[in-house]
N, C-alpha and C. Protein backbone atom coordinates (compact mmCIF):
# COMPACT_ATOMS: atom_id res chain seq x y z
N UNK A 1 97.66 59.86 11.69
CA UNK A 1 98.33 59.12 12.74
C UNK A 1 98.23 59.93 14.03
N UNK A 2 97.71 59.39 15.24
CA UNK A 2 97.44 60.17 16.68
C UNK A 2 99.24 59.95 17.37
N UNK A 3 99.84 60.84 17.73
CA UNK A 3 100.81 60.85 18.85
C UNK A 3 100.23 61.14 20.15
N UNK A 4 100.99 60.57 21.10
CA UNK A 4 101.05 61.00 22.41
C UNK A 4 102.06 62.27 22.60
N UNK A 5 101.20 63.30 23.09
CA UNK A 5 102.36 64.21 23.16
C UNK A 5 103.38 64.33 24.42
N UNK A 6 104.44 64.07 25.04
CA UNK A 6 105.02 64.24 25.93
C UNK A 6 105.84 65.96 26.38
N UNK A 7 106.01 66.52 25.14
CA UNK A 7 106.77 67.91 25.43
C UNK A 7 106.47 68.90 23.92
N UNK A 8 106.23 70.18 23.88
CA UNK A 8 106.72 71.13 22.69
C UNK A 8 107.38 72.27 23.24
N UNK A 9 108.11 72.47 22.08
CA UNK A 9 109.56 73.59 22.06
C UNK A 9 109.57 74.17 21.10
N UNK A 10 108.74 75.29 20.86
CA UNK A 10 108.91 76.76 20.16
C UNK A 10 110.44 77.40 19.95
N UNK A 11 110.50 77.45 18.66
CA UNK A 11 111.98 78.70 18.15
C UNK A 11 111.20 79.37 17.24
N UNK A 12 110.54 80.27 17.29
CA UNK A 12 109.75 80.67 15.99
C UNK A 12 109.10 80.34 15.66
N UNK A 13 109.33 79.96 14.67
CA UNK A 13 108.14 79.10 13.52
C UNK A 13 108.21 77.26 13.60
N UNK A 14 108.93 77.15 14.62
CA UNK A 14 109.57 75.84 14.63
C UNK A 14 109.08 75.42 15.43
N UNK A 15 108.61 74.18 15.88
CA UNK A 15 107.99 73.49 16.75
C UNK A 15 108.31 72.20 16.81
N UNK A 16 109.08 71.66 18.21
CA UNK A 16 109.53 70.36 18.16
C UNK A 16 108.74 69.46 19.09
N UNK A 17 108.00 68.47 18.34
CA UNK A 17 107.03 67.90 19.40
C UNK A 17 107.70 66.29 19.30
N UNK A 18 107.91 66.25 21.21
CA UNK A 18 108.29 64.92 21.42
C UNK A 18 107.10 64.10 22.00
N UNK A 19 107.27 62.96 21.57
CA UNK A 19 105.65 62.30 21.35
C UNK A 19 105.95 61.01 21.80
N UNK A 20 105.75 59.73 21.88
CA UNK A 20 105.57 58.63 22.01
C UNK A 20 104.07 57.89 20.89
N UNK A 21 104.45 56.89 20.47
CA UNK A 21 103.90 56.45 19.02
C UNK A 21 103.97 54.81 19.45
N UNK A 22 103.05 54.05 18.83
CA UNK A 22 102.74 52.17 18.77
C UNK A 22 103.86 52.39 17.33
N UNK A 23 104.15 53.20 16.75
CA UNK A 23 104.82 52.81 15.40
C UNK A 23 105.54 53.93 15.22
N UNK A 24 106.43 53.72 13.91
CA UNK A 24 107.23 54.95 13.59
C UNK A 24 106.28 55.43 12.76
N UNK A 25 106.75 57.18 12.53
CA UNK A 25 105.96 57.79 11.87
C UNK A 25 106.34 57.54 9.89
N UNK A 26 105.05 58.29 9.53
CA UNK A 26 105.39 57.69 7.94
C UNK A 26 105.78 58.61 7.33
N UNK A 27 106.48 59.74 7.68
CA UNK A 27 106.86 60.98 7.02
C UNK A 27 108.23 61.09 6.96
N UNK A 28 108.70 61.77 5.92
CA UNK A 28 110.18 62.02 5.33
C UNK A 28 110.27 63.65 5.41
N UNK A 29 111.70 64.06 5.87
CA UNK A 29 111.83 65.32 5.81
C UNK A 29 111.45 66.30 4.88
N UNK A 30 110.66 67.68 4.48
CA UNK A 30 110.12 68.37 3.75
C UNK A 30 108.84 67.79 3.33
N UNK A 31 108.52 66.71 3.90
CA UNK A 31 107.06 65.90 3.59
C UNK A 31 105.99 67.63 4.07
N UNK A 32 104.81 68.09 3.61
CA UNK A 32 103.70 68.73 4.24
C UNK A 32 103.00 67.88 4.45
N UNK A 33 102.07 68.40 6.06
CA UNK A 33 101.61 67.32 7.00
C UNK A 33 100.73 68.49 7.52
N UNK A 34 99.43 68.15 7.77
CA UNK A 34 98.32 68.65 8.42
C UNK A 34 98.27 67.85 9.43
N UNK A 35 98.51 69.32 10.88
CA UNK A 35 98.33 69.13 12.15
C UNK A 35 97.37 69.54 13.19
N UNK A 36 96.41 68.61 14.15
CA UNK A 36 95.18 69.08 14.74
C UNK A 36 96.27 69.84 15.90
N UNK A 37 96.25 71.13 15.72
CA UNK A 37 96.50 71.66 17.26
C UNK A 37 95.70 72.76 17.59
N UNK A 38 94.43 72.43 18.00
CA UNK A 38 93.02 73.31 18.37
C UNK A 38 92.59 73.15 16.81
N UNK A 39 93.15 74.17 15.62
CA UNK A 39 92.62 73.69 14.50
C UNK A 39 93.88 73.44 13.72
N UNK A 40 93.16 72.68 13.20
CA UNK A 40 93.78 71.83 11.93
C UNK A 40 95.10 72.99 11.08
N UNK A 41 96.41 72.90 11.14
CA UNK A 41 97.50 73.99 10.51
C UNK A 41 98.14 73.28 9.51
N UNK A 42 98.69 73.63 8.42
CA UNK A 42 99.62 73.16 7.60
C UNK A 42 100.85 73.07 8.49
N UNK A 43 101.63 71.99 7.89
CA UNK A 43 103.15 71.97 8.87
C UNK A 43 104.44 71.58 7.92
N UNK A 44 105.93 71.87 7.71
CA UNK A 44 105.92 70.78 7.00
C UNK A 44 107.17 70.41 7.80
N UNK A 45 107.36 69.03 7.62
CA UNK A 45 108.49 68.63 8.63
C UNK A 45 109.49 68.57 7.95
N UNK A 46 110.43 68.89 9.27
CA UNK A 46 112.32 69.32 9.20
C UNK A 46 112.89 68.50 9.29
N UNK A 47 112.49 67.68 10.36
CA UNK A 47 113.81 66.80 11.09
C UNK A 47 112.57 65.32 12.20
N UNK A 48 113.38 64.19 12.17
CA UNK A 48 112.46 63.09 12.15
C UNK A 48 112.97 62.15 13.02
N UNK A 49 112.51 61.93 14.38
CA UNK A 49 113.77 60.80 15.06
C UNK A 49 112.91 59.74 15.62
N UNK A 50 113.28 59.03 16.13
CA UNK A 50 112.21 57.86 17.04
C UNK A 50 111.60 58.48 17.85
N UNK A 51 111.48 59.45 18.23
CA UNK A 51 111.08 60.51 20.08
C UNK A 51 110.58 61.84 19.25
N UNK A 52 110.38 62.38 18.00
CA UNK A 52 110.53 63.61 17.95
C UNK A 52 110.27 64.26 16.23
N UNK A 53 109.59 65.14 16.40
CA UNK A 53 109.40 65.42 14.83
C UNK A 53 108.97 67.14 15.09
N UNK A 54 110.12 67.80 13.78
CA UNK A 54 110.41 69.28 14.09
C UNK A 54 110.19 69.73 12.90
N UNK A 55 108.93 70.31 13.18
CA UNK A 55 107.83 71.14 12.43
C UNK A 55 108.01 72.44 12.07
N UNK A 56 107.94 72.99 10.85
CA UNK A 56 108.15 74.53 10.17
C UNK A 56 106.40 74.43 10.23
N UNK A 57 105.86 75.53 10.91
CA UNK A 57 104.64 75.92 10.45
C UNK A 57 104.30 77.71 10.72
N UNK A 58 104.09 77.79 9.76
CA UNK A 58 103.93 79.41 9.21
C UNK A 58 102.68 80.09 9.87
N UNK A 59 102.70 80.28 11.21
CA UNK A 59 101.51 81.23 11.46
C UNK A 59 102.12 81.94 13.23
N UNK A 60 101.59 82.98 13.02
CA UNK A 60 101.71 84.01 14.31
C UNK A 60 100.64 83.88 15.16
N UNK A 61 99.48 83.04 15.04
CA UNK A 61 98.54 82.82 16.09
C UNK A 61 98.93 81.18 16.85
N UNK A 62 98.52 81.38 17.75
CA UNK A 62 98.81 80.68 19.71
C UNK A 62 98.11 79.08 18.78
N UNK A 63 99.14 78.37 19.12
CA UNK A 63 98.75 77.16 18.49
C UNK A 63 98.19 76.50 20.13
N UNK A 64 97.10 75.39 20.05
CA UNK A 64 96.63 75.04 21.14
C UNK A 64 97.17 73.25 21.23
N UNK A 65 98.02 72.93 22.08
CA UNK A 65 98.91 71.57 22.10
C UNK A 65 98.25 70.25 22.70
N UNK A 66 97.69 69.91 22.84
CA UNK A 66 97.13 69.00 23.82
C UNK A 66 97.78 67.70 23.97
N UNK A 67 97.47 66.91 24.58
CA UNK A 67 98.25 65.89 24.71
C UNK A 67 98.14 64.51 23.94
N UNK A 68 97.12 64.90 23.24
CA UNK A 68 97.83 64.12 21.91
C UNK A 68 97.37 64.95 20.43
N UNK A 69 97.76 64.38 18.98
CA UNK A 69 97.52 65.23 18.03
C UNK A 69 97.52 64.46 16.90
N UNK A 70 97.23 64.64 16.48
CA UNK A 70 96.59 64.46 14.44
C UNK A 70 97.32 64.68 13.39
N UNK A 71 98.37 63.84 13.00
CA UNK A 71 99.10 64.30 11.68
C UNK A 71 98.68 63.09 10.02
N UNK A 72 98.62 64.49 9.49
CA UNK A 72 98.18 63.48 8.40
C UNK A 72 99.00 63.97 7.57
N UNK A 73 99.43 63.22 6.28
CA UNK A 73 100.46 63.51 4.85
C UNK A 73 99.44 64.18 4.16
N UNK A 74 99.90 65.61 3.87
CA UNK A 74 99.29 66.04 2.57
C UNK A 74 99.77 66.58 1.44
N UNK A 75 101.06 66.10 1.35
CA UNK A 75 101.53 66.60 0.31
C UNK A 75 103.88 65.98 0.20
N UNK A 76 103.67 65.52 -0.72
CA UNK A 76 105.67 65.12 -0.27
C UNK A 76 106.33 65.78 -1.21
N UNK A 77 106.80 66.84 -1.64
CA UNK A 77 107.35 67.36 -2.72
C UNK A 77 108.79 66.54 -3.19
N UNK A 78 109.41 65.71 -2.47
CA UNK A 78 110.54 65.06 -2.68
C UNK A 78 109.78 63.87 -3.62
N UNK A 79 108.21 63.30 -3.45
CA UNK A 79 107.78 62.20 -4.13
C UNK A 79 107.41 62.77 -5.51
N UNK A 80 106.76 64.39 -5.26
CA UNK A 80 105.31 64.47 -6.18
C UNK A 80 106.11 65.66 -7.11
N UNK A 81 107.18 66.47 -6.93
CA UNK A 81 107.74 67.29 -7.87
C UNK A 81 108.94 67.04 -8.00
N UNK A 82 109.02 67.29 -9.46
CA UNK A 82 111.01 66.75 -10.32
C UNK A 82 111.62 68.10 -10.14
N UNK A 83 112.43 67.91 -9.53
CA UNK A 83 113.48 68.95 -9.37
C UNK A 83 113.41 69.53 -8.12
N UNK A 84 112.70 68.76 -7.33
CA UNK A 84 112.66 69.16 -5.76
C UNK A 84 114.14 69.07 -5.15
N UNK A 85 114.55 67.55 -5.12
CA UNK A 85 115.88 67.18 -4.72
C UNK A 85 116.52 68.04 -5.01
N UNK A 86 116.86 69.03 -6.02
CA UNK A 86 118.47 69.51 -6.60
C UNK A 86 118.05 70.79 -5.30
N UNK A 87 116.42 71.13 -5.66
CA UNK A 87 116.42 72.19 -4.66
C UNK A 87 116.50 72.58 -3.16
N UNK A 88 116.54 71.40 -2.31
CA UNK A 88 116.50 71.04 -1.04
C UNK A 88 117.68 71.23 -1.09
N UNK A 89 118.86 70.33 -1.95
CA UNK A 89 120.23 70.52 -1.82
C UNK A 89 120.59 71.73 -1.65
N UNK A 90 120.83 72.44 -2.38
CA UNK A 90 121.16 73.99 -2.62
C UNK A 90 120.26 74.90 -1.36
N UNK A 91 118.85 74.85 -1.22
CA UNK A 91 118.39 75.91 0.36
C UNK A 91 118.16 75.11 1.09
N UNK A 92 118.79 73.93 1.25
CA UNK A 92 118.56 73.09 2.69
C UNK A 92 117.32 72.58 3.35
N UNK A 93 116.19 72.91 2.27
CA UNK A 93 114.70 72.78 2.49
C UNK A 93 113.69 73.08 1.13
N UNK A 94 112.97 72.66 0.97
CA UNK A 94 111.95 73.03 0.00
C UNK A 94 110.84 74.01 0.33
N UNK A 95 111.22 75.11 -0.28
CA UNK A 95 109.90 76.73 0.22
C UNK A 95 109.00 76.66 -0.05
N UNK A 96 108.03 77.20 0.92
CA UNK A 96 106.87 77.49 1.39
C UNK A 96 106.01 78.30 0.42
N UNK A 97 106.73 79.05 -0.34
CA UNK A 97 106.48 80.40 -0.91
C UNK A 97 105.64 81.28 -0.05
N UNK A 98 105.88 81.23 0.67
CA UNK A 98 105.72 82.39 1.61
C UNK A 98 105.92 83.57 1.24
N UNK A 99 105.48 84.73 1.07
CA UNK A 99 105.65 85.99 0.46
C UNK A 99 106.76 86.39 -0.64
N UNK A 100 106.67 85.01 -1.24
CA UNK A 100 107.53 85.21 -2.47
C UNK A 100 106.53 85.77 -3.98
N UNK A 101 107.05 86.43 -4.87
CA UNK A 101 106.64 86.72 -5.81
C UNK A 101 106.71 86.36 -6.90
N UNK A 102 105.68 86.23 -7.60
CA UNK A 102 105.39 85.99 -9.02
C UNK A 102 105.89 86.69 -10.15
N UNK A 103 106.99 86.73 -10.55
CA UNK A 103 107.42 87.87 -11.48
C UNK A 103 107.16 87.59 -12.80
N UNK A 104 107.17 86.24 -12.92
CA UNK A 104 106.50 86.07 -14.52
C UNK A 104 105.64 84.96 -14.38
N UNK A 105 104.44 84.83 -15.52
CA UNK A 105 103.44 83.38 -15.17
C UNK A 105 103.01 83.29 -17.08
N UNK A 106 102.26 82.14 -17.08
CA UNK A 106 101.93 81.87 -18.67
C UNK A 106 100.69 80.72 -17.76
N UNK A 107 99.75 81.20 -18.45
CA UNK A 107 98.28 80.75 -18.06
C UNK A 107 98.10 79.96 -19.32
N UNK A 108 98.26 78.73 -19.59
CA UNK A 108 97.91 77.84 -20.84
C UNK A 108 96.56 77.11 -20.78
N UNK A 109 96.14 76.29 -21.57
CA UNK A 109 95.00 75.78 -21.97
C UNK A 109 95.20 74.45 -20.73
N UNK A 110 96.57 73.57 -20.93
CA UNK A 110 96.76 72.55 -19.88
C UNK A 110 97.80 72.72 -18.96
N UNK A 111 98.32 73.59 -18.94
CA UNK A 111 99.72 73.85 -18.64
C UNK A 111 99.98 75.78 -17.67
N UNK A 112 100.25 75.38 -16.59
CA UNK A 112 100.48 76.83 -16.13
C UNK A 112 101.95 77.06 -15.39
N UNK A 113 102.54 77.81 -15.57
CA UNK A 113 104.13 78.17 -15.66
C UNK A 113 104.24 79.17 -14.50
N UNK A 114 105.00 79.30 -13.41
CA UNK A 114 104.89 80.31 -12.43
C UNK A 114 106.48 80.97 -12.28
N UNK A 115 107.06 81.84 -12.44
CA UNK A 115 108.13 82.29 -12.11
C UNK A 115 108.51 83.04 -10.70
N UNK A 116 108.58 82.21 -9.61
CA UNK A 116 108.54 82.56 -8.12
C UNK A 116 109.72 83.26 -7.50
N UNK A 117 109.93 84.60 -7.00
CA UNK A 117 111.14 85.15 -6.34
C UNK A 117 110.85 84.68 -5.09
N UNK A 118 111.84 84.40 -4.05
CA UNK A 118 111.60 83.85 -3.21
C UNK A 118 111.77 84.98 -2.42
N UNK A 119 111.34 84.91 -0.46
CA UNK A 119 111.68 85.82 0.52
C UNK A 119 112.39 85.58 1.08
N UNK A 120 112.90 86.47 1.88
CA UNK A 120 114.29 86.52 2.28
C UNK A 120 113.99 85.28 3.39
N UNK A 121 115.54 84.53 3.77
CA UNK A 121 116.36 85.03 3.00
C UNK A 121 116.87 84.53 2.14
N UNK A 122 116.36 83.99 1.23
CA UNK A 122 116.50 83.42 -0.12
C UNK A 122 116.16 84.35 -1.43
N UNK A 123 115.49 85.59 -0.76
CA UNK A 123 115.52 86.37 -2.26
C UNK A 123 116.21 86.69 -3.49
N UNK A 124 117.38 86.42 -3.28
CA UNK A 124 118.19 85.82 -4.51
C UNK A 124 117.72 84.65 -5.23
N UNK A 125 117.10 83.94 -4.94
CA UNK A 125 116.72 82.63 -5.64
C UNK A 125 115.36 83.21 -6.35
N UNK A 126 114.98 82.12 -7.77
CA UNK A 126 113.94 82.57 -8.03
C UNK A 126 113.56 80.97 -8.57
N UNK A 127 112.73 80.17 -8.44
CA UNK A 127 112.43 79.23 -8.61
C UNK A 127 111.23 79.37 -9.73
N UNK A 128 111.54 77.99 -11.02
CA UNK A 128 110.18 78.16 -12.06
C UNK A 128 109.54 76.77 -12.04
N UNK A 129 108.06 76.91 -11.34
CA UNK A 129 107.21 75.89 -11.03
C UNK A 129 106.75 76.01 -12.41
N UNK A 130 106.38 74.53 -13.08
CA UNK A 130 105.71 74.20 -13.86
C UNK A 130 105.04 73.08 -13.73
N UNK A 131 103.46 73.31 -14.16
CA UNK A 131 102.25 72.59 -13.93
C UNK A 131 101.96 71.89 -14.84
N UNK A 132 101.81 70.45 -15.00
CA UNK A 132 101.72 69.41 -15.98
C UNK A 132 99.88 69.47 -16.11
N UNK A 133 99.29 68.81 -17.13
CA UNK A 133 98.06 68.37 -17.43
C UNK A 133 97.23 69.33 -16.54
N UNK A 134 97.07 70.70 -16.37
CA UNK A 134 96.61 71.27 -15.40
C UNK A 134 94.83 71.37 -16.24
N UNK A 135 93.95 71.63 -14.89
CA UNK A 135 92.54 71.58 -15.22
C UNK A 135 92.27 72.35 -14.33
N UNK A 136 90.79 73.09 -14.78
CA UNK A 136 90.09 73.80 -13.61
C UNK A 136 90.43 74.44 -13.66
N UNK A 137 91.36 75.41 -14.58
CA UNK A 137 92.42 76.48 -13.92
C UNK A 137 91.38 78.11 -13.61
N UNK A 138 91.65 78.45 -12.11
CA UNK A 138 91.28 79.66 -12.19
C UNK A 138 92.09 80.37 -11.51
N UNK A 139 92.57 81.91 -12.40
CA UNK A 139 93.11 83.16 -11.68
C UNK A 139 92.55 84.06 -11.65
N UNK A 140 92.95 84.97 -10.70
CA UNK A 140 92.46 86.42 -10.53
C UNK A 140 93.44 87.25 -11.33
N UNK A 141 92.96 88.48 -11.61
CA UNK A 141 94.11 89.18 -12.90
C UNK A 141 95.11 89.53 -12.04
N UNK A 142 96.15 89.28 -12.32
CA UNK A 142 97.60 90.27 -11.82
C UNK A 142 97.78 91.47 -11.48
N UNK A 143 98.13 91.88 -10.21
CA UNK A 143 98.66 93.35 -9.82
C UNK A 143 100.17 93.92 -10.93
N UNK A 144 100.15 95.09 -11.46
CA UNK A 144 100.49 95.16 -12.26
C UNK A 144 101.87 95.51 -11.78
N UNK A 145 101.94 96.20 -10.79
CA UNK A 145 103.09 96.16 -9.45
C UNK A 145 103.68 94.87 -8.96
N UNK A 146 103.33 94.09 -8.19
CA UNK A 146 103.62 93.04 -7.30
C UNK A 146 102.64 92.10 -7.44
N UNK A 147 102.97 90.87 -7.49
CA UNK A 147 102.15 89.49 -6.97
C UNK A 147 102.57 88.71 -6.32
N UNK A 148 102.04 89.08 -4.58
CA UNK A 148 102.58 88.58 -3.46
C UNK A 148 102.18 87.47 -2.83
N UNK A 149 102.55 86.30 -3.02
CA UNK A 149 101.85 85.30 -2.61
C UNK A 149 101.86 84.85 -0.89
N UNK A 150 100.91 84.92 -0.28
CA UNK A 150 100.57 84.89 0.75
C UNK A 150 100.57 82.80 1.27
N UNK A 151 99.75 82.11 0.74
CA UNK A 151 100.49 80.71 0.78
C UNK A 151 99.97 79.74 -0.28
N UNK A 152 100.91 79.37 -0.79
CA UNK A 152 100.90 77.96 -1.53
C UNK A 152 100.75 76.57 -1.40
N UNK A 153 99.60 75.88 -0.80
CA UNK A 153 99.28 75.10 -0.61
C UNK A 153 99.29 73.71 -2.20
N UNK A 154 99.92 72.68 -1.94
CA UNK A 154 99.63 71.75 -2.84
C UNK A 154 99.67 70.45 -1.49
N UNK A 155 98.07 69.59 -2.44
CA UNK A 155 97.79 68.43 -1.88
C UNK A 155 97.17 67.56 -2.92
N UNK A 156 96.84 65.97 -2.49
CA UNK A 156 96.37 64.94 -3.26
C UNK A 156 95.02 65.34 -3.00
N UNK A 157 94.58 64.67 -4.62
CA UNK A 157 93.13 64.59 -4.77
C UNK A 157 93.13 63.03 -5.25
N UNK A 158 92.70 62.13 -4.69
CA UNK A 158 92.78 60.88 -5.59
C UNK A 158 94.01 60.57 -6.79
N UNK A 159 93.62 60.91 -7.72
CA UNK A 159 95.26 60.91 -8.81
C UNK A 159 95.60 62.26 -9.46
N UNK A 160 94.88 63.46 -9.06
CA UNK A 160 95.54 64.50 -9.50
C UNK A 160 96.51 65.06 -7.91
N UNK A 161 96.72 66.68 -8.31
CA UNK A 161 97.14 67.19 -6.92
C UNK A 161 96.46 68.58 -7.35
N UNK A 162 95.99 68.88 -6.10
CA UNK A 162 95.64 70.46 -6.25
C UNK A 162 96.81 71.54 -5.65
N UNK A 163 96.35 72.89 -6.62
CA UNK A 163 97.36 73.93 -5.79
C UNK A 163 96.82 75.09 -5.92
N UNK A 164 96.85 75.32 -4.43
CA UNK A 164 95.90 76.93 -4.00
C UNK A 164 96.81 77.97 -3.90
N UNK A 165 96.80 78.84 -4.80
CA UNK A 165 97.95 79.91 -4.37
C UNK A 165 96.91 81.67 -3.69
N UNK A 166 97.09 81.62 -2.58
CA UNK A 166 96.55 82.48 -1.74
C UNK A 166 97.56 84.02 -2.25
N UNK A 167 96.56 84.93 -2.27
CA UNK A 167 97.39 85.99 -2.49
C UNK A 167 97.70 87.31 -1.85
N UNK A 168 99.07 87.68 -0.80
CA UNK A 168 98.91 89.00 0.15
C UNK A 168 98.40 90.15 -0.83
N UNK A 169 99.04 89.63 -1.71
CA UNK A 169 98.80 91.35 -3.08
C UNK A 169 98.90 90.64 -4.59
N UNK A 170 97.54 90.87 -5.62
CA UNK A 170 97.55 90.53 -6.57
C UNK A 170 97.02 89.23 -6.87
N UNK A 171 97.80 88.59 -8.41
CA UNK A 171 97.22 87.24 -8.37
C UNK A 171 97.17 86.16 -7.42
N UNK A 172 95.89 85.70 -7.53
CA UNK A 172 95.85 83.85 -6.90
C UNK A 172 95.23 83.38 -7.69
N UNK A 173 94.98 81.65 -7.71
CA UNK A 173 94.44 80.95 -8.03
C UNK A 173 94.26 79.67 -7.65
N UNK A 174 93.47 78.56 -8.18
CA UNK A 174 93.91 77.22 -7.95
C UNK A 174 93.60 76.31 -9.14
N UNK A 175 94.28 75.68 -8.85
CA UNK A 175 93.91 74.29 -10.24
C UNK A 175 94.64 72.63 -9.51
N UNK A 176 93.65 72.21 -10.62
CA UNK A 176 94.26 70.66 -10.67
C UNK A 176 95.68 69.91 -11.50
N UNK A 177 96.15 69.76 -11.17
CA UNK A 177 97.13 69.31 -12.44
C UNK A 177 97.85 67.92 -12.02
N UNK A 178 98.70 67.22 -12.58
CA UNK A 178 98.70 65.69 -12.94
C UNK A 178 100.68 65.60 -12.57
N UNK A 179 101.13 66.95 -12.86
CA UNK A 179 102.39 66.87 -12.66
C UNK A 179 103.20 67.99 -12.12
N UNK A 180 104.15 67.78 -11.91
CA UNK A 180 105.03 69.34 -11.07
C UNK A 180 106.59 69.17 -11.23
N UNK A 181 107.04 70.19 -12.06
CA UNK A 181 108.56 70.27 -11.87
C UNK A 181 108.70 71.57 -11.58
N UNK A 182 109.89 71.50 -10.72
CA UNK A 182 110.75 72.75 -10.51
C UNK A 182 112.26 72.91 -10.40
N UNK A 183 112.15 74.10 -11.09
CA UNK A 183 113.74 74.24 -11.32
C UNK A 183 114.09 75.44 -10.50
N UNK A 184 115.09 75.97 -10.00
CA UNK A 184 116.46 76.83 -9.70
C UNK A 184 116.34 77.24 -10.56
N UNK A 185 116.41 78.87 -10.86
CA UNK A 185 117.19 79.79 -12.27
C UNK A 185 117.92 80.56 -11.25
N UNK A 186 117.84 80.67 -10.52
CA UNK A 186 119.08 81.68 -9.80
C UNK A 186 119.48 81.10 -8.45
């Protein structure tokens, strides 16, 4: 979907772009949304009004704004994973995993299990992603220290979803899989 951009407002990582649109937009809060600003960024949205849509996107390089921009759905964790809701409730948002860690994992034949500590400041929380009908699966071996995940990308492929787990330190991987729950253990 192209917006007209009329204004952006930086707090960080936050970016509130007021736009003008022929329609409302098709996105729901914690929806991930790929945005053209110079290049193409992951985003995922916060907050959603007739005038305005306020973007979490995770990077320290100079985003380029122009006056209009490119959002596409790539991913709704409130649609596509069970146990999203309880978790939005409780941290007010669904994580990024952003330099959260892997403290325990189980690599199965269809099935891959991730035990995620989160970063601050949620490091008290530790969230356990589990991967339904998973295929393709490939990892790199585990740091025997730390496995720091640098970013977790999940998107549609036709009827599966893929998920790229990028790694600052230690394991990554990606695979296909068919389903996604997550739970809260702490």
């Amino acid at each position: 979907m192209q917006l007209h951009i009329q204004k952006v407002e930086q707090n960080n990582k936050v970016f509130t772009l007021y736009y003008t649109s022929e329609q409302p937009l098709p996105f729901d809060p914690h929806d991930v949304v790929m945005v053209s600003a110079g290049d193409y960024v992951v985003a995922s949205v916060r907050e959603l009004t007739a005038d305005a849509i306020q973007l979490y996107i995770s990077t320290d390089e100079p985003l380029e704004w122009g006056d209009q921009v490119v959002i596409q759905l790539a991913f709704s964790p409130t649609v596509s994973i069970v146990g999203s809701k309880e978790i939005i409730a409780k941290l007010g948002h669904f994580p990024d995993f952003e330099h959260g860690v892997i403290t325990d994992h189980t690599i199965g034949k269809d099935k891959v299990e991730l035990d995620v500590q989160l970063a601050e400041p949620f490091a008290d929380h530790t969230i356990k992603l589990t991967f339904l009908e998973a295929t393709e699966i490939e990892f790199s071996a585990p740091d025997m220290e730390k496995n720091e995940i640098a970013e977790m990308d999940f998107r549609y492929d036709e009827t599966l979803m893929v998920v790229d787990i990028e790694a600052a330190r230690g394991m990554s991987g990606s695979f296909f899989c068919g389903g996604i729950k997550a739970e809260l253990k702490s």
